[in-house]
Protein backbone atom coordinates (compact mmCIF):
# COMPACT_ATOMS: atom_id res chain seq x y z
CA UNK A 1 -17.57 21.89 16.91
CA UNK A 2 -13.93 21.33 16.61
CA UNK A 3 -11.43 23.34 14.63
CA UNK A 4 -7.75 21.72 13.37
CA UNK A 5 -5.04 24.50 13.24
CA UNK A 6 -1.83 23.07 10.44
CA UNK A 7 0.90 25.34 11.40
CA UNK A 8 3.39 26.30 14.32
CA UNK A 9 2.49 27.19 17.79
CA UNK A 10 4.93 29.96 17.75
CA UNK A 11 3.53 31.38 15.21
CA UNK A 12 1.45 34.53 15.66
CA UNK A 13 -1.23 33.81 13.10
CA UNK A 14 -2.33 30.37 14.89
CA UNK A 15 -2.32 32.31 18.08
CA UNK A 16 -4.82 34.75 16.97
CA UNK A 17 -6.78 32.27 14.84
CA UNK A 18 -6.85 29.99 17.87
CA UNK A 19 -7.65 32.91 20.16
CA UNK A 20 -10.73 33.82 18.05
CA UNK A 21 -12.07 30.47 17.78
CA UNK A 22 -11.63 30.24 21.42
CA UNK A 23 -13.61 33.50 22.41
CA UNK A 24 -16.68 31.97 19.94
CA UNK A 25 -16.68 29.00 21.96
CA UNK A 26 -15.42 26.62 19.20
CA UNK A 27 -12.31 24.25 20.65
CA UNK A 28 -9.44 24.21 18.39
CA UNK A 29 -6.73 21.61 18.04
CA UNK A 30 -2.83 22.79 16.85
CA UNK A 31 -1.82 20.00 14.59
CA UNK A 32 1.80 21.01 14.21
CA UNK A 33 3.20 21.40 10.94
CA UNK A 34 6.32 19.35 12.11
CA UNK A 35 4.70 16.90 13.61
CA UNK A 36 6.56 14.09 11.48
CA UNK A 37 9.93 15.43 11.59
CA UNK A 38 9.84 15.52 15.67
CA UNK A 39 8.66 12.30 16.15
CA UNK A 40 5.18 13.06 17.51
CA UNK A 41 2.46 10.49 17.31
CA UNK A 42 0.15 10.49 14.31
CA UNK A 43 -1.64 7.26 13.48
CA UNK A 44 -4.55 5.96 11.70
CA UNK A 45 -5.95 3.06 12.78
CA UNK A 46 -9.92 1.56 12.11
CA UNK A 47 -10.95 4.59 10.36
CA UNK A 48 -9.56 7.04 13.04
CA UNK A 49 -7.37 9.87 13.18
CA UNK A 50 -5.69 9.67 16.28
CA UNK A 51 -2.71 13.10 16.70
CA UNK A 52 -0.47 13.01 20.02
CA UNK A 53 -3.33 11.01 21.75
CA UNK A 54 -6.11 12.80 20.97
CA UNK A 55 -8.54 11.66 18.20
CA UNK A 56 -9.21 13.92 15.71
CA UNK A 57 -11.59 12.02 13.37
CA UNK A 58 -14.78 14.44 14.15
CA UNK A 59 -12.53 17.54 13.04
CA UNK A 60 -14.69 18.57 9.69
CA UNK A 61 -12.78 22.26 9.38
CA UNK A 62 -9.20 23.08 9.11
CA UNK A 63 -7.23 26.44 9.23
CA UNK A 64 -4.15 25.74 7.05
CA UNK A 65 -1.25 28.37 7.61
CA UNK A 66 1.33 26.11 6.29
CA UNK A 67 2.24 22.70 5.02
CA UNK A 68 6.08 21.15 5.07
């Protein structure tokens, strides 16, 4: 299972959201909240979710700490 994180990786909440999903085995994946604004590649394409490279279709739960 796969976990997206919305929010900032500087951010202390993420951290310790991502830490305890880490330490119950589940992988995580930051999606930055300022993804758009910095350029960084987010693209859907044939039904897929592809963020920064990494496809993110399969991600079914999301931990939202903030939204631009």
């Amino acid at each position: 299972m796969r976990v997206g994180i919305f929010g900032s990786d500087d951010d202390l909440q993420c951290q310790a959201i991502a830490s305890a999903l880490g330490e119950l085995g589940v992988e995580n994946i930051l999606l930055r909240d300022d993804a758009l604004d910095h350029g960084l590649p987010v693209s859907v394409r044939d039904g897929r979710y592809v963020y920064r490279g990494t496809d993110v279709t399969d991600i079914r739960s999301f931990y939202l700490r903030s939204i631009p």
